[in-house]
C-alpha atoms as a PDB file:
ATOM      1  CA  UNK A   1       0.000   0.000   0.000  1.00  0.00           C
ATOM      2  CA  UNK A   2       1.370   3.276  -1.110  1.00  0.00           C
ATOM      3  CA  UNK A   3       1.491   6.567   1.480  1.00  0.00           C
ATOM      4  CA  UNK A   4       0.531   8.858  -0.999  1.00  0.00           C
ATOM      5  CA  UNK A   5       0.945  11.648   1.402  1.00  0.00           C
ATOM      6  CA  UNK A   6       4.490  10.738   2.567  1.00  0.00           C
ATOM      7  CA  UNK A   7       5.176  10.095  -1.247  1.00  0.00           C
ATOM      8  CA  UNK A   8       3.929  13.682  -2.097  1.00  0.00           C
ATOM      9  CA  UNK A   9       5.258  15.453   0.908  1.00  0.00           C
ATOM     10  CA  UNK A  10       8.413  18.043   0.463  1.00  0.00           C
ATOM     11  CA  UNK A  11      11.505  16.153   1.391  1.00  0.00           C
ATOM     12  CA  UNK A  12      13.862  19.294   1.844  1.00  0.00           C
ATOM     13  CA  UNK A  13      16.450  20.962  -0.352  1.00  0.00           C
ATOM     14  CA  UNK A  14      18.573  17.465  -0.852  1.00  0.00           C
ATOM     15  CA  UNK A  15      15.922  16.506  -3.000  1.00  0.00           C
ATOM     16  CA  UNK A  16      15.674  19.333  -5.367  1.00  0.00           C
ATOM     17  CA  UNK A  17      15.794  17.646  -9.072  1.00  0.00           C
ATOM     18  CA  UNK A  18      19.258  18.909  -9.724  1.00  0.00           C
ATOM     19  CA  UNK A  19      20.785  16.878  -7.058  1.00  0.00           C
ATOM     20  CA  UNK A  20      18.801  13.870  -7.272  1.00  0.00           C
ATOM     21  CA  UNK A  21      19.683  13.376 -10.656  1.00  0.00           C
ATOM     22  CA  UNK A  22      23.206  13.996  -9.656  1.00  0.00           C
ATOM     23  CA  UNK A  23      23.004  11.700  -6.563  1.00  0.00           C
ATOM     24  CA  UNK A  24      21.460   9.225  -8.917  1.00  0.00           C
ATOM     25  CA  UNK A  25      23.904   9.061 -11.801  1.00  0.00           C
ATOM     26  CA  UNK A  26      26.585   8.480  -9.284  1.00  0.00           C
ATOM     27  CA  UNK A  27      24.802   5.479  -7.431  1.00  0.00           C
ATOM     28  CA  UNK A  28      24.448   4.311 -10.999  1.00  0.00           C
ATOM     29  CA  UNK A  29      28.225   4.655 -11.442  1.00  0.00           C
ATOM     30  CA  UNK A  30      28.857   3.500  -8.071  1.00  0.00           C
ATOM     31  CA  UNK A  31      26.555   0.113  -9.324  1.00  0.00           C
ATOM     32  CA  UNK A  32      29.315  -0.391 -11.848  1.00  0.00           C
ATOM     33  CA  UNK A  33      31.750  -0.028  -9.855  1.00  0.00           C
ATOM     34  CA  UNK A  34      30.580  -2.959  -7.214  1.00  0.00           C
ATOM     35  CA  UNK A  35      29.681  -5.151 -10.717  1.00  0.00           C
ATOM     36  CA  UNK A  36      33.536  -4.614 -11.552  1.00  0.00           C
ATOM     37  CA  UNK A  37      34.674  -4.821  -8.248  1.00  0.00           C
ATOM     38  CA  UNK A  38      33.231  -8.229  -7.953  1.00  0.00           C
ATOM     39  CA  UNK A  39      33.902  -9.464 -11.320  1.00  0.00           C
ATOM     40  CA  UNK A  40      37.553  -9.226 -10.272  1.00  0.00           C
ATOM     41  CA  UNK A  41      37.422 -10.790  -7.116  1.00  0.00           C
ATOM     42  CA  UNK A  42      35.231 -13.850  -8.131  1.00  0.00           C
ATOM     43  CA  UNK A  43      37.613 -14.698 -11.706  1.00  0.00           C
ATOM     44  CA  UNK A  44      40.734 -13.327  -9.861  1.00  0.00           C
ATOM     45  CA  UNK A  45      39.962 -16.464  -7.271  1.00  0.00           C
ATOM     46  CA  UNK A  46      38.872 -18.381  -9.455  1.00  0.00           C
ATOM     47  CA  UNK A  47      41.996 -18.134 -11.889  1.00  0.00           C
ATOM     48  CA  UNK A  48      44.257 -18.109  -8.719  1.00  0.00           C
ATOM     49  CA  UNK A  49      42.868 -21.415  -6.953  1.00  0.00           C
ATOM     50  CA  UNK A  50      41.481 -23.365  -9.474  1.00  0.00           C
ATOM     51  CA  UNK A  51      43.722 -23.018 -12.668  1.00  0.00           C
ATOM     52  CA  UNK A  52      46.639 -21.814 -10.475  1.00  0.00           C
ATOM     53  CA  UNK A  53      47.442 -18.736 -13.278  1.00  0.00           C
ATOM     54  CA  UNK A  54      46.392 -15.700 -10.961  1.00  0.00           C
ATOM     55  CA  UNK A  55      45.381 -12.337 -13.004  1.00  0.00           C
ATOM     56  CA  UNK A  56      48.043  -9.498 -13.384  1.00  0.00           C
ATOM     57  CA  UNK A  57      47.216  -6.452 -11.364  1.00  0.00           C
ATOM     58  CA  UNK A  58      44.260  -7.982 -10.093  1.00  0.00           C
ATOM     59  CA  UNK A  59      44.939  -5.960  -6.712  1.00  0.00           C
ATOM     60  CA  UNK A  60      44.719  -2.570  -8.703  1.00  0.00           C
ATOM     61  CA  UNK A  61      41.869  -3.029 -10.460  1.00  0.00           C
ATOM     62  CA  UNK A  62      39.705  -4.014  -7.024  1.00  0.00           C
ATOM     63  CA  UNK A  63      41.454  -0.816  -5.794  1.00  0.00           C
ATOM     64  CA  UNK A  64      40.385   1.480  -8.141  1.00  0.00           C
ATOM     65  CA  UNK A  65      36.909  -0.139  -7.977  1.00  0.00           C
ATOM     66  CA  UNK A  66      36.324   0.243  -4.207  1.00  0.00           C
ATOM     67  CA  UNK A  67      37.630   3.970  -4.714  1.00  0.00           C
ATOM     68  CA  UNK A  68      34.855   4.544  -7.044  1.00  0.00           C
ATOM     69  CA  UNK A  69      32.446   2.462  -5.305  1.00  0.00           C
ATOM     70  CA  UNK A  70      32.633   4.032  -2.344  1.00  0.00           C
ATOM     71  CA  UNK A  71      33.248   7.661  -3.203  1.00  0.00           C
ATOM     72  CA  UNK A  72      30.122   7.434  -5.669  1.00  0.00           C
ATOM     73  CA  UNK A  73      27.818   5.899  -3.227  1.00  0.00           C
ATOM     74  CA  UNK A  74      28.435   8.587  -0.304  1.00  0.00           C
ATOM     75  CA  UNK A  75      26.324  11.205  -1.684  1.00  0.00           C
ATOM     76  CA  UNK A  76      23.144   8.663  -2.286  1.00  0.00           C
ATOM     77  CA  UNK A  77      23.744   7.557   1.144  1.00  0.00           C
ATOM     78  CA  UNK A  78      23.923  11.115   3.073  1.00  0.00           C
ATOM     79  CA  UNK A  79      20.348  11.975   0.697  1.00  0.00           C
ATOM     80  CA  UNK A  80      18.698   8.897   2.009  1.00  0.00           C
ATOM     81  CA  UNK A  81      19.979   8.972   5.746  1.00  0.00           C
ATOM     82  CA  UNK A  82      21.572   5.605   5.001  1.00  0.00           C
ATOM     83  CA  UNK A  83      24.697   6.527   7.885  1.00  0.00           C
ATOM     84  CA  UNK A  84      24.958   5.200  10.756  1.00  0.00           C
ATOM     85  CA  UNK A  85      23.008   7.495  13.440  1.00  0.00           C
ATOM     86  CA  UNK A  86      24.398   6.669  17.226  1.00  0.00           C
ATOM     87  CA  UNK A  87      21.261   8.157  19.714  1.00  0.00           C
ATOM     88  CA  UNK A  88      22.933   6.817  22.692  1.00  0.00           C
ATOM     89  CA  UNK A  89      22.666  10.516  23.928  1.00  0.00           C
ATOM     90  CA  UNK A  90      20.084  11.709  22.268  1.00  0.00           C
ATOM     91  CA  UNK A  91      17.590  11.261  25.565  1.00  0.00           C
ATOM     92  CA  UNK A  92      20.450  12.950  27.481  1.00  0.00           C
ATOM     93  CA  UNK A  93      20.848  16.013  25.594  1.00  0.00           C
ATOM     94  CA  UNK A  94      17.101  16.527  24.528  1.00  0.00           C
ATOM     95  CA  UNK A  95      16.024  18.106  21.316  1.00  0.00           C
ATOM     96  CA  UNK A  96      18.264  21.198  21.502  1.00  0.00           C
ATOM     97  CA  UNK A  97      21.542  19.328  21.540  1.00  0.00           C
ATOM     98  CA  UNK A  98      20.565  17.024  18.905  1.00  0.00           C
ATOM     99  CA  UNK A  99      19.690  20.301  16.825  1.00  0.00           C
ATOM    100  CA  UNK A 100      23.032  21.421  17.425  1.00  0.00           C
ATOM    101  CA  UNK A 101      24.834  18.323  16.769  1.00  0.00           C
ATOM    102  CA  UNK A 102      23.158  17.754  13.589  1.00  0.00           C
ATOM    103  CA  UNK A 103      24.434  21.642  12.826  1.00  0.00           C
ATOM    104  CA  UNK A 104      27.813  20.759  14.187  1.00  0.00           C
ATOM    105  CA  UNK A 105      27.965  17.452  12.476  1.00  0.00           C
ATOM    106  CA  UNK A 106      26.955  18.604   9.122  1.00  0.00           C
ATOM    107  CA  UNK A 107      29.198  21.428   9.543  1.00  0.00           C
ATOM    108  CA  UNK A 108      32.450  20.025   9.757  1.00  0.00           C
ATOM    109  CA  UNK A 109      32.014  17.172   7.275  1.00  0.00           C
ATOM    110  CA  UNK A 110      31.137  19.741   4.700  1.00  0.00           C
ATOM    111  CA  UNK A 111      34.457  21.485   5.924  1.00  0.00           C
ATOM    112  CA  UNK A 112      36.376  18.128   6.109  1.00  0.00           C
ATOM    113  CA  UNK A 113      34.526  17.399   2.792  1.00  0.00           C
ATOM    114  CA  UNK A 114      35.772  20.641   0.861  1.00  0.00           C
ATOM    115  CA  UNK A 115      39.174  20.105   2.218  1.00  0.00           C
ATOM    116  CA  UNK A 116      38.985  16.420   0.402  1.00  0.00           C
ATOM    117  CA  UNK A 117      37.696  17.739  -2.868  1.00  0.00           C
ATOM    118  CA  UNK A 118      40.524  20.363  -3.000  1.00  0.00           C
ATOM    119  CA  UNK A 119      43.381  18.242  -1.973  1.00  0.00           C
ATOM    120  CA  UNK A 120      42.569  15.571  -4.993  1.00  0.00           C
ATOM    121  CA  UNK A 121      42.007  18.199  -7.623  1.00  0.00           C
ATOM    122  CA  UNK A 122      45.575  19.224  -6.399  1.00  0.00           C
ATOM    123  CA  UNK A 123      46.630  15.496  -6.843  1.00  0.00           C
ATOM    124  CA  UNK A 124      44.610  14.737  -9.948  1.00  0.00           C
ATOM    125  CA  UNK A 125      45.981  17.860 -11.678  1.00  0.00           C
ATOM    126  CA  UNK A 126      49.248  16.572 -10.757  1.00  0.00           C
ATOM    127  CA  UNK A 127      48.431  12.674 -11.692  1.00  0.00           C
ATOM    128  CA  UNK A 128      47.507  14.214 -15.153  1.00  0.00           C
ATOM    129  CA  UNK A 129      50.592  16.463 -15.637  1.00  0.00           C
ATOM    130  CA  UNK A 130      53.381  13.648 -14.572  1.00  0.00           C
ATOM    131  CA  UNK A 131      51.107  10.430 -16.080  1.00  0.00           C
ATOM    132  CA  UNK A 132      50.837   8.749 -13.260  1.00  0.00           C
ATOM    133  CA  UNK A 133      49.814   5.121 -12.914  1.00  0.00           C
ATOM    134  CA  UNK A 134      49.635   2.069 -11.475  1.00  0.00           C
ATOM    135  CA  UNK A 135      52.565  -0.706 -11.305  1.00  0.00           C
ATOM    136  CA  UNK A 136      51.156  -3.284 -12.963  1.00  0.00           C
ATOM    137  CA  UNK A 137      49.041  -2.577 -15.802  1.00  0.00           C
ATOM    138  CA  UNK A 138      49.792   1.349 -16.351  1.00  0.00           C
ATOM    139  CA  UNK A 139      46.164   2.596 -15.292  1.00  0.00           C
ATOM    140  CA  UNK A 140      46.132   6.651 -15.413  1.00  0.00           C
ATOM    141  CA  UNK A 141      45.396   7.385 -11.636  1.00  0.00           C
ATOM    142  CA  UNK A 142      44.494  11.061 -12.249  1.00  0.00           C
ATOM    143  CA  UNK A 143      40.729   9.727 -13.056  1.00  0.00           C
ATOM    144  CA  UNK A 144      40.267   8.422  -9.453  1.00  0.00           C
ATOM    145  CA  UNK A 145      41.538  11.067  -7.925  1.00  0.00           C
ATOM    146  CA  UNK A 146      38.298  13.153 -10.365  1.00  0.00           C
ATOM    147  CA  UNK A 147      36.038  10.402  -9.044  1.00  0.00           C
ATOM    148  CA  UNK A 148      37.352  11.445  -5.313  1.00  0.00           C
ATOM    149  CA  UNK A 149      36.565  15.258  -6.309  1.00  0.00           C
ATOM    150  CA  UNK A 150      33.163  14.271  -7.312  1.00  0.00           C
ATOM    151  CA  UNK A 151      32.085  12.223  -4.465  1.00  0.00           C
ATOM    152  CA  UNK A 152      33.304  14.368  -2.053  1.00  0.00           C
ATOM    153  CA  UNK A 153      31.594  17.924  -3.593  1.00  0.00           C
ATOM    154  CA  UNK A 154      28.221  16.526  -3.954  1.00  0.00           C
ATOM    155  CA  UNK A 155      28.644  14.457  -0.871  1.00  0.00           C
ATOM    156  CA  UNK A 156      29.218  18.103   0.742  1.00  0.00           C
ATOM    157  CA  UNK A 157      26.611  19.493  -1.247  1.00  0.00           C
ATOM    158  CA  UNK A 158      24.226  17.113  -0.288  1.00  0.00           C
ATOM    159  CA  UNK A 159      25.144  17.926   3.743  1.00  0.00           C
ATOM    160  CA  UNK A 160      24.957  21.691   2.853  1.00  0.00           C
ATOM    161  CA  UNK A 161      21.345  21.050   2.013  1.00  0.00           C
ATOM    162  CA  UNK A 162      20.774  19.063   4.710  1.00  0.00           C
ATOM    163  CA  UNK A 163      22.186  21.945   6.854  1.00  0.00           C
ATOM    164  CA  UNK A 164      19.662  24.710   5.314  1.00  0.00           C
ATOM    165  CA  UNK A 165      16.732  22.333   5.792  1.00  0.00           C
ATOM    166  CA  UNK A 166      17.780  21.406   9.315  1.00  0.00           C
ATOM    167  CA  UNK A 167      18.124  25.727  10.221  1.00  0.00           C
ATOM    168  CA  UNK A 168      14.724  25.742   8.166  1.00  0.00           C
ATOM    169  CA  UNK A 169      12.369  23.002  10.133  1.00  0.00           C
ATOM    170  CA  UNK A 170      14.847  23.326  13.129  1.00  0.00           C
ATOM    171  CA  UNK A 171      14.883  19.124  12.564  1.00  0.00           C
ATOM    172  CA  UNK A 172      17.137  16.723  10.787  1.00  0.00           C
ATOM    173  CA  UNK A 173      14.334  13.983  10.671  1.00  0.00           C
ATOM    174  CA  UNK A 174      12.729  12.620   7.522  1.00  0.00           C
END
């Protein structure tokens, strides 16, 4: 049975169509990138163990897929409240302090967040300049460090959002 109401009502500014669709075309990527990442592991064990001939560079390829896995999948899982929420103190400090823990929380992962995105442009422009790779099988790193930009902006995006809704309704709850 559908909740029409719940499925109409507004669901704050980390919903807006821009950054859904953007949330959504990085899960999508971030689907890939578990499909690859297990592709990998399942032949690289099965070459390894059962035909004793293990795959080349098999480490750096489930490397660079859990980098984009999990840097793609952050922002889908800040939108849908997928974290891990600890209330051990949430009777303790009462609504108030879990306003301003929500503020403070949001607040310095978008800060930790920027500092992220910045630091890997710096690396990715300089992965690009010098061609750097991996050991085994030559794979330009400067695209990973991209994927890390991207995850991390609209991962802070998303949490910036979150912030502006939770001043607005003075709540961080769905």
């Amino acid at each position: 049975m559908i909740d029409h109401e719940a499925a109409n009502a507004p669901r704050g500014l980390a919903h807006s169509t821009p950054v859904e669709w953007a949330v959504r075309l990085l899960n999508i990527l971030s689907s890939a990138a578990l499909v690859v990442l297990l592709v990998a592991t399942s032949v690289g064990v099965i070459m390894r163990y059962v035909f004793a001939a293990p795959i080349l560079g098999s480490n750096e390829i489930i490397q660079l897929a859990s980098i984009a896995l999990v840097m793609l999948a952050m922002p889908a899982a800040a939108q849908r409240g997928d974290h891990i929420r600890v209330d051990v103190f949430d009777g303790i400090i009462g609504p108030v302090g879990r306003f301003l823990g929500d503020l403070l929380s949001r607040g310095i992962a978008i800060y930790l967040l920027g500092l992220l995105a910045l630091r890997s442009w710096s690396k990715m422009q300089d992965a690009a300049e010098f061609g750097d790779a991996t050991n085994m099988l030559a794979i330009p790193l400067w695209p990973f460090y991209g994927l890390l930009v991207l995850g991390a902006t609209l991962y802070a995006i998303v949490l910036a959002l979150q912030l502006v809704d939770v001043l607005l309704t003075g709540s961080a709850e769905k």
